[in-house]
PDB file of N, CA and C in Angstrom:
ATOM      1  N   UNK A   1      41.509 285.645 144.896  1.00  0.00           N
ATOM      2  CA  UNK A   1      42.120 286.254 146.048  1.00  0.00           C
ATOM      3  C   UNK A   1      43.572 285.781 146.128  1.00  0.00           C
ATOM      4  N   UNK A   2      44.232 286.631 146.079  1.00  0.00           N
ATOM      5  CA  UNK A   2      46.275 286.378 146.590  1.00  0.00           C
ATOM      6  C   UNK A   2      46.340 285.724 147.777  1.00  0.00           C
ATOM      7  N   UNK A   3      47.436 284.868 147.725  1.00  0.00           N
ATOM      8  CA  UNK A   3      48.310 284.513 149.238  1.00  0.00           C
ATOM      9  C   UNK A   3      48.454 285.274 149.993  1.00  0.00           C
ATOM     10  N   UNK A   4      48.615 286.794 149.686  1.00  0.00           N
ATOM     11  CA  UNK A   4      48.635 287.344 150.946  1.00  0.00           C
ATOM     12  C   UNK A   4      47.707 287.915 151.638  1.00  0.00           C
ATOM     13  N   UNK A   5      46.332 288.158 150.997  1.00  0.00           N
ATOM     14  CA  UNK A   5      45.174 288.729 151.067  1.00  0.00           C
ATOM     15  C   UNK A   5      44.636 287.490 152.119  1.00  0.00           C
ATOM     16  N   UNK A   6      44.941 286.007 151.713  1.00  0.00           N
ATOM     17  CA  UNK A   6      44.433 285.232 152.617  1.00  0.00           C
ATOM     18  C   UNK A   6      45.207 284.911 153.619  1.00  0.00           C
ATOM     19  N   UNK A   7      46.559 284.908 153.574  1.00  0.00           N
ATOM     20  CA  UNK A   7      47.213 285.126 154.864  1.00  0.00           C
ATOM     21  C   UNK A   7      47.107 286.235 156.105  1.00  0.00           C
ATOM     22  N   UNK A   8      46.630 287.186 155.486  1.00  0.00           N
ATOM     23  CA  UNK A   8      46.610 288.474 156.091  1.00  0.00           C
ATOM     24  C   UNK A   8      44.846 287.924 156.741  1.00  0.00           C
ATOM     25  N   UNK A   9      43.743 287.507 155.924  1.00  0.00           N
ATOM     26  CA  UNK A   9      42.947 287.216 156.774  1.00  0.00           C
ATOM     27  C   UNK A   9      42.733 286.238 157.740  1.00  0.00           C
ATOM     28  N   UNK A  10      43.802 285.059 157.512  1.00  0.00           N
ATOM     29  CA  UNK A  10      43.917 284.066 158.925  1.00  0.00           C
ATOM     30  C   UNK A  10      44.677 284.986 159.930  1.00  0.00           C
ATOM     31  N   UNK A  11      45.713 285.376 159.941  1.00  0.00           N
ATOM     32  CA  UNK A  11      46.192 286.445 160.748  1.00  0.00           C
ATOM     33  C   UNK A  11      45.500 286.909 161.416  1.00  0.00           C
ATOM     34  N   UNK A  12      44.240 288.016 160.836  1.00  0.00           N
ATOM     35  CA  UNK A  12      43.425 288.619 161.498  1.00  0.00           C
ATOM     36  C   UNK A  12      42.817 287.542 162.736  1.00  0.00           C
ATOM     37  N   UNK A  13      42.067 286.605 162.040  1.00  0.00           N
ATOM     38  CA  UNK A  13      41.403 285.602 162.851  1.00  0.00           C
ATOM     39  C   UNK A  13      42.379 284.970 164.043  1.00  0.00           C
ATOM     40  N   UNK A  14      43.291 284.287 164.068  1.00  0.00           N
ATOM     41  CA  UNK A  14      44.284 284.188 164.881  1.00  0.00           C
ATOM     42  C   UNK A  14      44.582 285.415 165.901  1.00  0.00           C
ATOM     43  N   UNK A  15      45.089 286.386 165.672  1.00  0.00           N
ATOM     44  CA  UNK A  15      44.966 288.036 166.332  1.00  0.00           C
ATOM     45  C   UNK A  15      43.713 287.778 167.386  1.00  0.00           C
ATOM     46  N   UNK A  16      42.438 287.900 166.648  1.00  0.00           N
ATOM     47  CA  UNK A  16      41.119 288.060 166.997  1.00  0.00           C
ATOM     48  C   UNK A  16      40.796 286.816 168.837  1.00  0.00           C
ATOM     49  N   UNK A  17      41.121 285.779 168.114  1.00  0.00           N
ATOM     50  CA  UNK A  17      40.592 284.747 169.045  1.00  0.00           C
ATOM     51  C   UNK A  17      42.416 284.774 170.263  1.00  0.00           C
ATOM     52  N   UNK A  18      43.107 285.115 170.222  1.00  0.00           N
ATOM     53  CA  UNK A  18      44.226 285.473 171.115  1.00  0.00           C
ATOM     54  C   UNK A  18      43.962 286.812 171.633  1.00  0.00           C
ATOM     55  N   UNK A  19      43.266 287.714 171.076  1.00  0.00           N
ATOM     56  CA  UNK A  19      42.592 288.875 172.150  1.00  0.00           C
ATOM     57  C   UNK A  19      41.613 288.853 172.750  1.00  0.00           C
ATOM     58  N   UNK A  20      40.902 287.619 172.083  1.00  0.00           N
ATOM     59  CA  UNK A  20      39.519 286.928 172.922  1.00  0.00           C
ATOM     60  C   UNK A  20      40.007 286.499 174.361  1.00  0.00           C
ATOM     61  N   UNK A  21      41.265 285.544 174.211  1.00  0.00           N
ATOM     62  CA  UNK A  21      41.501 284.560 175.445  1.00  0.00           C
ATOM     63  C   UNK A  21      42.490 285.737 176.254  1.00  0.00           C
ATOM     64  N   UNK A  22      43.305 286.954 175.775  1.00  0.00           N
ATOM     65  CA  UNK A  22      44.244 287.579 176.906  1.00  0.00           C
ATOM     66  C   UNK A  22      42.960 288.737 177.318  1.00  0.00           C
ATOM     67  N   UNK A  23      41.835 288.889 176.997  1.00  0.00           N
ATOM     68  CA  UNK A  23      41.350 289.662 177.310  1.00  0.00           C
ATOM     69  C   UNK A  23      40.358 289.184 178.620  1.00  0.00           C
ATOM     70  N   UNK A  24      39.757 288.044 178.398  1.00  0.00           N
ATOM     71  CA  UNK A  24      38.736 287.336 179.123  1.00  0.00           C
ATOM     72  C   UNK A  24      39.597 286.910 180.385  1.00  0.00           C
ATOM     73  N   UNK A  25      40.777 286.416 179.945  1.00  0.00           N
ATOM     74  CA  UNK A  25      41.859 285.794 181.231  1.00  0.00           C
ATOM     75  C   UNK A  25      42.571 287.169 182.343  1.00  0.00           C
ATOM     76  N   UNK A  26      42.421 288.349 181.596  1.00  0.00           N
ATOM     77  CA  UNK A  26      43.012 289.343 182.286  1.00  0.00           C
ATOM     78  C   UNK A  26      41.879 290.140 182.992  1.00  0.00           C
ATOM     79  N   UNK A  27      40.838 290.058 182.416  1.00  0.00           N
ATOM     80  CA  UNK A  27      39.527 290.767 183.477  1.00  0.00           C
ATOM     81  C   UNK A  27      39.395 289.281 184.356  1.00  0.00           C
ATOM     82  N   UNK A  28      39.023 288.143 184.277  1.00  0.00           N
ATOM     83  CA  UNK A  28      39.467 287.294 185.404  1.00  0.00           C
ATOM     84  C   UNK A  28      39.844 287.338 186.363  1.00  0.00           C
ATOM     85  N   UNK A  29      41.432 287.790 186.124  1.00  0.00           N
ATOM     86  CA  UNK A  29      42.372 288.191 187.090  1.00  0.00           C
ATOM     87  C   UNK A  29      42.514 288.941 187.670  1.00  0.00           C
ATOM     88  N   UNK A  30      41.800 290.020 187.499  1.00  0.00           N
ATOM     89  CA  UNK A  30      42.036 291.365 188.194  1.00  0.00           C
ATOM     90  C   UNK A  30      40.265 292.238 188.425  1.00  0.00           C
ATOM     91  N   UNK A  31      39.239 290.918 188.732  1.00  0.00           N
ATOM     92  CA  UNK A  31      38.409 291.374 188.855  1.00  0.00           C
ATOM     93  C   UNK A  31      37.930 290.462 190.356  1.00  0.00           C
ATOM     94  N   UNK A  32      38.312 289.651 190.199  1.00  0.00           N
ATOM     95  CA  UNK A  32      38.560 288.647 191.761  1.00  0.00           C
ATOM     96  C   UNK A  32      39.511 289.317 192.692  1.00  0.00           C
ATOM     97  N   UNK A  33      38.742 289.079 193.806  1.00  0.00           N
ATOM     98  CA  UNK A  33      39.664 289.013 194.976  1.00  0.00           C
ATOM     99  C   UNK A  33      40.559 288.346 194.901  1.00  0.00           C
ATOM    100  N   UNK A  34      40.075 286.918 195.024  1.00  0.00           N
ATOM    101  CA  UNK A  34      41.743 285.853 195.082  1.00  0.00           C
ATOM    102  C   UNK A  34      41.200 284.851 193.908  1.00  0.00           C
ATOM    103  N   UNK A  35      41.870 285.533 192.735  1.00  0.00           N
ATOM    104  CA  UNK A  35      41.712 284.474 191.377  1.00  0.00           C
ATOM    105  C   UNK A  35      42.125 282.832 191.544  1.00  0.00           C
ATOM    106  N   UNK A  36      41.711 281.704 191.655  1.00  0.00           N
ATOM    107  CA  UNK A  36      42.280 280.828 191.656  1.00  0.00           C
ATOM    108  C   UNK A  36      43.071 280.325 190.124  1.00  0.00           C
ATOM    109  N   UNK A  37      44.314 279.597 190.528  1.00  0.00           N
ATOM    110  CA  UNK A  37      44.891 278.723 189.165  1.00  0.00           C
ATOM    111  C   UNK A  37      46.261 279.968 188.893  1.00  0.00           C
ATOM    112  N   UNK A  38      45.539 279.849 187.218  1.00  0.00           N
ATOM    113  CA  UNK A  38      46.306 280.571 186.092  1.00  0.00           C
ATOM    114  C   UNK A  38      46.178 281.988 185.896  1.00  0.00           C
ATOM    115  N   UNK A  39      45.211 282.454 186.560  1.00  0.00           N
ATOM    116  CA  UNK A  39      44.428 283.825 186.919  1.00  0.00           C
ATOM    117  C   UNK A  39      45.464 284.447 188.145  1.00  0.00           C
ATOM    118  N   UNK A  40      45.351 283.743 188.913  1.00  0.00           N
ATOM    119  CA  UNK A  40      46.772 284.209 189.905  1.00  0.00           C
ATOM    120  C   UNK A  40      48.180 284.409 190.011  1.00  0.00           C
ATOM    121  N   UNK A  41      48.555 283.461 188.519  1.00  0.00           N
ATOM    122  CA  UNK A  41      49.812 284.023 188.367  1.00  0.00           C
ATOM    123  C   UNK A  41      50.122 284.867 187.244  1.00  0.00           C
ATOM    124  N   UNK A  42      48.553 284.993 186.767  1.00  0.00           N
ATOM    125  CA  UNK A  42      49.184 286.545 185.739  1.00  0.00           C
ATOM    126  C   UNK A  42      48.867 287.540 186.694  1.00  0.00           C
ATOM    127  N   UNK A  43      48.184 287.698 187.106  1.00  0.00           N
ATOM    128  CA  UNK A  43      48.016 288.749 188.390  1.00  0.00           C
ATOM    129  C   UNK A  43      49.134 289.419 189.370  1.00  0.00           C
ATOM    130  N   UNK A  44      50.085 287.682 189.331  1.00  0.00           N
ATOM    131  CA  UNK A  44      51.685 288.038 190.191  1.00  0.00           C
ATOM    132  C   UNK A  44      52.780 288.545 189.395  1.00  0.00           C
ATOM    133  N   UNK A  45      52.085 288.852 188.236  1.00  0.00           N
ATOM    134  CA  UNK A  45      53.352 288.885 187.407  1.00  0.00           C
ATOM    135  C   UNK A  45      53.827 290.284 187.713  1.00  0.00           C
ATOM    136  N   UNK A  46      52.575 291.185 187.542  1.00  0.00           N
ATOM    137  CA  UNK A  46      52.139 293.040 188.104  1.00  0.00           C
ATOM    138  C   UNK A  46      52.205 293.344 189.486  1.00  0.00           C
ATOM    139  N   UNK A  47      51.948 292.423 190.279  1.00  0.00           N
ATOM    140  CA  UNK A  47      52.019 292.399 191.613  1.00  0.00           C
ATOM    141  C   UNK A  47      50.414 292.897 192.169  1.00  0.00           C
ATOM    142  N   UNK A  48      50.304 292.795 193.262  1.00  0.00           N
ATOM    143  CA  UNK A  48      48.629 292.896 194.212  1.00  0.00           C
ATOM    144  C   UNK A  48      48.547 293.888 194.675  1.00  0.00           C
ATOM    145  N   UNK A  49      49.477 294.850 194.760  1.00  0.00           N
ATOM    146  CA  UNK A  49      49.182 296.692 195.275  1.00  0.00           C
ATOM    147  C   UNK A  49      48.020 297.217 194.414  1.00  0.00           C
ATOM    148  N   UNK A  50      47.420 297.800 195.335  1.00  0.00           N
ATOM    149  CA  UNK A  50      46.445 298.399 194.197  1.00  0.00           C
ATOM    150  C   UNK A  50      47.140 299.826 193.751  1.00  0.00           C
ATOM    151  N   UNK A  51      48.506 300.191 194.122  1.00  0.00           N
ATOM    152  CA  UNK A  51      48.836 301.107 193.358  1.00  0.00           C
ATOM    153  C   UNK A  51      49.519 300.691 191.989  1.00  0.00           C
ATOM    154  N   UNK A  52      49.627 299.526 191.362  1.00  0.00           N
ATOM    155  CA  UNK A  52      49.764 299.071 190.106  1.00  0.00           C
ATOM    156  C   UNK A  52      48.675 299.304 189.188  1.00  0.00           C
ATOM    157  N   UNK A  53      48.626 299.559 188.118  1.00  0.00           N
ATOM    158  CA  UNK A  53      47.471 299.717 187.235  1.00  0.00           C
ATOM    159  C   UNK A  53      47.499 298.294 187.251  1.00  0.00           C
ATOM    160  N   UNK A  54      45.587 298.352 186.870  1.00  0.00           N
ATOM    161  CA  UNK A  54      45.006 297.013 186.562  1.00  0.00           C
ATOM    162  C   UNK A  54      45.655 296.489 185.230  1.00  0.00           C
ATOM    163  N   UNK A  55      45.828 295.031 185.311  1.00  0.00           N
ATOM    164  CA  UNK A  55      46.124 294.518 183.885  1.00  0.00           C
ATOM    165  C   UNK A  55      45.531 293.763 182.831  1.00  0.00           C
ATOM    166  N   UNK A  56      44.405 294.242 183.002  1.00  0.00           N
ATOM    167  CA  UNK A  56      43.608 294.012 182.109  1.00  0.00           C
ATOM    168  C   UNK A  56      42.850 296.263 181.233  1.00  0.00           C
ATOM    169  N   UNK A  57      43.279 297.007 181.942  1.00  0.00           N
ATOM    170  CA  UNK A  57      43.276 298.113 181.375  1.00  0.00           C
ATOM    171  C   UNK A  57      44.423 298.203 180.955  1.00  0.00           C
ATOM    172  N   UNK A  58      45.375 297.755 181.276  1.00  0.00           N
ATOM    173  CA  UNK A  58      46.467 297.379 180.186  1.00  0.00           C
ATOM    174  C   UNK A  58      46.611 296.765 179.139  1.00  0.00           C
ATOM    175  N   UNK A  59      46.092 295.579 179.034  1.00  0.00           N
ATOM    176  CA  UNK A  59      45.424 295.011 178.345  1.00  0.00           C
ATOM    177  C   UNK A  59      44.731 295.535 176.912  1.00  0.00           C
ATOM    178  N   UNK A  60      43.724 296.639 177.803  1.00  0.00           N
ATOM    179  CA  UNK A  60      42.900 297.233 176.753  1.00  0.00           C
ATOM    180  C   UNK A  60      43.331 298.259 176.108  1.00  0.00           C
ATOM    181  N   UNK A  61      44.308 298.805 176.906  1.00  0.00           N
ATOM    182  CA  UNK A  61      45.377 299.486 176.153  1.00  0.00           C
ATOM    183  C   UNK A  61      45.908 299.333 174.797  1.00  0.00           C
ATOM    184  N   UNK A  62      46.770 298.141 175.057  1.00  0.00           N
ATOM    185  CA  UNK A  62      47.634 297.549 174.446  1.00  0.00           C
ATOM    186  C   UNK A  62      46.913 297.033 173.152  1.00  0.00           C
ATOM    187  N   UNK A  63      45.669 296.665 173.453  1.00  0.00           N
ATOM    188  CA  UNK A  63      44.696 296.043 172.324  1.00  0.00           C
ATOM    189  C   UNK A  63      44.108 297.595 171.232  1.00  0.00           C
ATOM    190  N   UNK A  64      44.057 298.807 171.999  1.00  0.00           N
ATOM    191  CA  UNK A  64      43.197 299.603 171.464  1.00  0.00           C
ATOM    192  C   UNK A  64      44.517 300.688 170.782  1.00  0.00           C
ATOM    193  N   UNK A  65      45.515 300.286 170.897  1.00  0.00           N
ATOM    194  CA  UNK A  65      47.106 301.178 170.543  1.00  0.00           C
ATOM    195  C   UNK A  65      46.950 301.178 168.666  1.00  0.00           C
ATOM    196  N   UNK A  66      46.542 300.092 167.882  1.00  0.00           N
ATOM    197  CA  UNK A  66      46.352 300.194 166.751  1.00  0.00           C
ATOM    198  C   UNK A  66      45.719 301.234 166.233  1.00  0.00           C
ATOM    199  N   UNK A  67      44.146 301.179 167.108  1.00  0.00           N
ATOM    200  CA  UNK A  67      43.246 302.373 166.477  1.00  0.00           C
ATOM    201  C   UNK A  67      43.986 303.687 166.759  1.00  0.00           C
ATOM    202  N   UNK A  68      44.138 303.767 168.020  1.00  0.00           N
ATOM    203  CA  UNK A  68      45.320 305.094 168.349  1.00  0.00           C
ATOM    204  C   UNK A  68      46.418 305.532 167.419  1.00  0.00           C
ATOM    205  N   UNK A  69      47.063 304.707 166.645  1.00  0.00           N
ATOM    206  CA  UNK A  69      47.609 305.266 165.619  1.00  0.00           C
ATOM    207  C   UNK A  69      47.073 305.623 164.609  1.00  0.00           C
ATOM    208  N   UNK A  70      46.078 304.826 164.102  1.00  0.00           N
ATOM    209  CA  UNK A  70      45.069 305.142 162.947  1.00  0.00           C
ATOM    210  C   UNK A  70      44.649 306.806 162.634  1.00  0.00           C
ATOM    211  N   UNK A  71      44.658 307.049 164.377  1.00  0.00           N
ATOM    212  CA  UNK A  71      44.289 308.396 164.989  1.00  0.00           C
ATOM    213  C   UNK A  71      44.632 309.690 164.244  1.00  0.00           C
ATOM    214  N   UNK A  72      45.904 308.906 164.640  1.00  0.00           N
ATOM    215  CA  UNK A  72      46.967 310.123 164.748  1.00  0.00           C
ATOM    216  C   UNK A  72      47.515 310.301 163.124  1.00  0.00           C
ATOM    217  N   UNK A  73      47.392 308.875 162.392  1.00  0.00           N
ATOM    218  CA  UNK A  73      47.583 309.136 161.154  1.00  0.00           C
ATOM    219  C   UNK A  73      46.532 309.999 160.448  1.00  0.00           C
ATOM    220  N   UNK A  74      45.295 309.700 160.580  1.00  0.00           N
ATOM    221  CA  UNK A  74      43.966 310.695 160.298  1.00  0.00           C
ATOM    222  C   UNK A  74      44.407 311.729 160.227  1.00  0.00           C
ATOM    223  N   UNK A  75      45.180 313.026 161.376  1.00  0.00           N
ATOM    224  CA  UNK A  75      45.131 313.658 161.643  1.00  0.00           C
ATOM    225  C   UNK A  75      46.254 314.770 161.166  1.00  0.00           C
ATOM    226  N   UNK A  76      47.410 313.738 161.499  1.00  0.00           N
ATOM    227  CA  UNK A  76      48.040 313.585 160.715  1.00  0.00           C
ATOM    228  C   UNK A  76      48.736 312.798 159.795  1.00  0.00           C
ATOM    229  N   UNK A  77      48.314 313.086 158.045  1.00  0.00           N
ATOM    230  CA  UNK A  77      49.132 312.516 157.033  1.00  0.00           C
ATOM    231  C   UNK A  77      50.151 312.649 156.819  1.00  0.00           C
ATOM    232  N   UNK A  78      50.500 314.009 157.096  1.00  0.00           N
ATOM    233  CA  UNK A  78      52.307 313.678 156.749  1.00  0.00           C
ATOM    234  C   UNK A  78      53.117 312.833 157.733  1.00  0.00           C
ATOM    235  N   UNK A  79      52.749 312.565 158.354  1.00  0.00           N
ATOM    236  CA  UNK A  79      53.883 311.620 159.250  1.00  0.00           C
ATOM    237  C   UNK A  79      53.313 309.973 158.646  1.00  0.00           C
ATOM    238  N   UNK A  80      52.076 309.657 158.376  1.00  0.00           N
ATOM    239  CA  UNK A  80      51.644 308.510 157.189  1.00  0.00           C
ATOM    240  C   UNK A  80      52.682 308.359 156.358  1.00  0.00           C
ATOM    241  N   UNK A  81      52.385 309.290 155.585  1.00  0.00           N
ATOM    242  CA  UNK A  81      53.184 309.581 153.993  1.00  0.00           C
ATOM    243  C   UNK A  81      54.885 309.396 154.577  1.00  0.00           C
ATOM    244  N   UNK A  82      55.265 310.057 155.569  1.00  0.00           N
ATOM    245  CA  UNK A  82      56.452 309.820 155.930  1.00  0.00           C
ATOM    246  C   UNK A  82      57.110 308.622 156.130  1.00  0.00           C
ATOM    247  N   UNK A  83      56.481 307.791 156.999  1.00  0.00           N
ATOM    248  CA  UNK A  83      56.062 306.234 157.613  1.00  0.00           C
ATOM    249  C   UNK A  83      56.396 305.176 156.031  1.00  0.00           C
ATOM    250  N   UNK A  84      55.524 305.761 155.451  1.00  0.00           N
ATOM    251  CA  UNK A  84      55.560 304.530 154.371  1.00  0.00           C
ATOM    252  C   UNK A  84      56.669 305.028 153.170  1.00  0.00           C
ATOM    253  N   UNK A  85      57.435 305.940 153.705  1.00  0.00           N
ATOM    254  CA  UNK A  85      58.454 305.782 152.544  1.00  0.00           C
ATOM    255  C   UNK A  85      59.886 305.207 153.316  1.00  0.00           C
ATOM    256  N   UNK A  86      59.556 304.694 154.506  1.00  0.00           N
ATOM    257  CA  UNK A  86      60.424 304.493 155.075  1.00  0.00           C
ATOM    258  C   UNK A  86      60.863 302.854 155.157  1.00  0.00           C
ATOM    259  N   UNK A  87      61.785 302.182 154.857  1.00  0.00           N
ATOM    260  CA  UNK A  87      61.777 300.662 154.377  1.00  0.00           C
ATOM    261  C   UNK A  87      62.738 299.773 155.257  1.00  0.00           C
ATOM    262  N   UNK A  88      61.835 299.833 157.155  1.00  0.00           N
ATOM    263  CA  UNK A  88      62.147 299.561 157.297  1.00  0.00           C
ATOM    264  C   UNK A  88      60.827 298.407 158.070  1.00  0.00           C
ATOM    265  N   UNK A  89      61.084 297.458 158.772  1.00  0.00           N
ATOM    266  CA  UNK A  89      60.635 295.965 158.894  1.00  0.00           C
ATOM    267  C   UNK A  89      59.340 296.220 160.224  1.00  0.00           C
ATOM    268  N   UNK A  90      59.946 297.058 160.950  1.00  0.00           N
ATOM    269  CA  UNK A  90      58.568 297.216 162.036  1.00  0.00           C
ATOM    270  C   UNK A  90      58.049 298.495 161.815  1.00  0.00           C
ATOM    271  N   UNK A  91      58.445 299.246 160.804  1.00  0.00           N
ATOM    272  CA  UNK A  91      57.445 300.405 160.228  1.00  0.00           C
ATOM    273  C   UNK A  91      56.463 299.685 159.227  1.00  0.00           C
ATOM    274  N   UNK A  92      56.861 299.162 158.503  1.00  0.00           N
ATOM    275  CA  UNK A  92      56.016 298.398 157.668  1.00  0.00           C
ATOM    276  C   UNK A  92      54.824 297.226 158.450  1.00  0.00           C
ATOM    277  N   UNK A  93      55.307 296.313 159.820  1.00  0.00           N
ATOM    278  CA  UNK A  93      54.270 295.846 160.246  1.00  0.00           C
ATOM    279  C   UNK A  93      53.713 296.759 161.021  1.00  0.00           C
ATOM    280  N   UNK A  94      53.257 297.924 161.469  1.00  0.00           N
ATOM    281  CA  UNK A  94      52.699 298.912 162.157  1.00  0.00           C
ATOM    282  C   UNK A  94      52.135 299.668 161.223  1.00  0.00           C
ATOM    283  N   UNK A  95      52.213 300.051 159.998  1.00  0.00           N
ATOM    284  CA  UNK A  95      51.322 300.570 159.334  1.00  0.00           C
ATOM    285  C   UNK A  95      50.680 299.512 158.205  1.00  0.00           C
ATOM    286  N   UNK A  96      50.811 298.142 158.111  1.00  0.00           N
ATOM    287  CA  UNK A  96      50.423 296.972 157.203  1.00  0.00           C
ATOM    288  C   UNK A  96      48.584 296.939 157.703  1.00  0.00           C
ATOM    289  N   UNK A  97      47.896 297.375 159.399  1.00  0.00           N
ATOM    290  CA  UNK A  97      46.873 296.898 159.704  1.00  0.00           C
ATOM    291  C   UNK A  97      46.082 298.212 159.344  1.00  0.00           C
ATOM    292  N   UNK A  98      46.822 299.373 158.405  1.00  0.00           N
ATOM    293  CA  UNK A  98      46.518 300.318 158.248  1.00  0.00           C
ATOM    294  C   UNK A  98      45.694 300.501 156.946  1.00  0.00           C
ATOM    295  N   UNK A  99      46.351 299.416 155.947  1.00  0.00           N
ATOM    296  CA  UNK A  99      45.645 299.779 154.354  1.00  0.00           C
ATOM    297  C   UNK A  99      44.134 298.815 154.520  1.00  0.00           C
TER     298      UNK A  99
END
Protein backbone atom coordinates (compact mmCIF):
# COMPACT_ATOMS: atom_id res chain seq x y z
CA UNK A 1 0.00 0.00 0.00
CA UNK A 2 1.44 3.82 -0.97
CA UNK A 3 1.83 6.80 1.39
CA UNK A 4 -0.89 8.17 0.05
CA UNK A 5 -3.38 5.40 0.03
CA UNK A 6 -2.52 5.34 3.83
CA UNK A 7 -2.64 8.87 4.38
CA UNK A 8 -5.79 9.24 2.64
CA UNK A 9 -7.08 6.41 5.04
CA UNK A 10 -6.05 8.14 8.42
CA UNK A 11 -7.69 11.20 6.95
CA UNK A 12 -10.77 9.40 6.46
CA UNK A 13 -10.65 8.18 10.14
CA UNK A 14 -9.77 11.59 11.56
CA UNK A 15 -12.80 13.20 9.19
CA UNK A 16 -14.96 10.30 10.64
CA UNK A 17 -14.44 10.69 14.51
CA UNK A 18 -14.59 14.91 14.08
CA UNK A 19 -18.10 14.31 12.48
CA UNK A 20 -18.76 11.98 15.30
CA UNK A 21 -18.00 14.82 17.99
CA UNK A 22 -19.59 18.12 15.69
CA UNK A 23 -22.45 16.03 15.12
CA UNK A 24 -23.33 14.60 18.69
CA UNK A 25 -22.31 18.25 20.18
CA UNK A 26 -24.69 20.03 17.69
CA UNK A 27 -27.90 17.80 18.24
CA UNK A 28 -26.99 18.52 22.04
CA UNK A 29 -27.32 21.93 21.46
CA UNK A 30 -30.16 22.45 19.71
CA UNK A 31 -32.22 19.73 21.10
CA UNK A 32 -32.30 21.19 24.81
CA UNK A 33 -34.09 23.84 26.02
CA UNK A 34 -31.25 25.44 27.94
CA UNK A 35 -28.03 23.37 26.95
CA UNK A 36 -25.68 23.74 29.78
CA UNK A 37 -21.60 24.50 29.27
CA UNK A 38 -20.16 24.21 25.71
CA UNK A 39 -23.56 23.28 24.18
CA UNK A 40 -24.66 26.86 24.89
CA UNK A 41 -22.20 28.62 23.31
CA UNK A 42 -22.38 26.88 20.05
CA UNK A 43 -25.97 27.44 20.16
CA UNK A 44 -25.03 31.45 20.68
CA UNK A 45 -23.04 31.46 17.98
CA UNK A 46 -26.62 31.09 15.49
CA UNK A 47 -28.52 32.79 17.99
CA UNK A 48 -32.01 31.31 20.03
CA UNK A 49 -34.81 32.61 17.52
CA UNK A 50 -36.42 29.84 16.36
CA UNK A 51 -36.50 31.62 13.11
CA UNK A 52 -32.74 30.55 12.60
CA UNK A 53 -32.33 27.14 11.14
CA UNK A 54 -31.32 24.51 13.56
CA UNK A 55 -27.55 23.87 13.68
CA UNK A 56 -27.22 20.77 13.79
CA UNK A 57 -29.47 20.39 10.28
CA UNK A 58 -26.82 22.42 9.28
CA UNK A 59 -24.63 20.40 10.38
CA UNK A 60 -26.13 17.58 8.48
CA UNK A 61 -26.05 19.52 5.69
CA UNK A 62 -22.73 20.40 5.60
CA UNK A 63 -21.75 16.69 6.41
CA UNK A 64 -24.10 15.22 3.58
CA UNK A 65 -22.75 18.16 0.73
CA UNK A 66 -20.05 15.45 -0.42
CA UNK A 67 -22.62 12.83 -1.38
CA UNK A 68 -24.59 15.76 -3.04
CA UNK A 69 -21.93 16.28 -5.35
CA UNK A 70 -21.28 12.71 -6.03
CA UNK A 71 -24.97 13.36 -7.20
CA UNK A 72 -24.70 15.62 -9.43
CA UNK A 73 -21.51 14.18 -10.86
CA UNK A 74 -23.56 10.78 -11.52
CA UNK A 75 -25.74 12.68 -13.40
CA UNK A 76 -23.80 14.65 -14.69
CA UNK A 77 -20.29 13.57 -16.24
CA UNK A 78 -19.41 16.19 -18.20
CA UNK A 79 -19.02 18.70 -15.65
CA UNK A 80 -16.76 15.50 -13.75
CA UNK A 81 -14.70 15.20 -16.81
CA UNK A 82 -14.62 19.00 -16.84
CA UNK A 83 -13.63 19.30 -13.00
CA UNK A 84 -10.72 17.05 -13.35
CA UNK A 85 -9.03 18.63 -16.17
CA UNK A 86 -8.96 21.54 -14.31
CA UNK A 87 -5.52 22.06 -12.10
CA UNK A 88 -6.53 23.83 -9.71
CA UNK A 89 -5.98 23.13 -5.59
CA UNK A 90 -9.69 23.12 -4.21
CA UNK A 91 -11.04 21.44 -7.39
CA UNK A 92 -8.79 18.74 -6.86
CA UNK A 93 -9.62 18.44 -2.94
CA UNK A 94 -13.46 18.33 -3.80
CA UNK A 95 -13.31 15.79 -6.28
CA UNK A 96 -10.11 13.66 -4.43
CA UNK A 97 -13.25 11.96 -1.96
CA UNK A 98 -14.61 11.13 -5.33
CA UNK A 99 -12.18 8.31 -6.85
Amino acid sequence: MSLYVKLRYILKVISAVAWVFVLSVTYYACSWDNPPGFAQTIRSWIGNEASFPSLFILAIVIYLSPNMLVAVFFLFPSIYQFLERLNYRIVMLMIWGHR
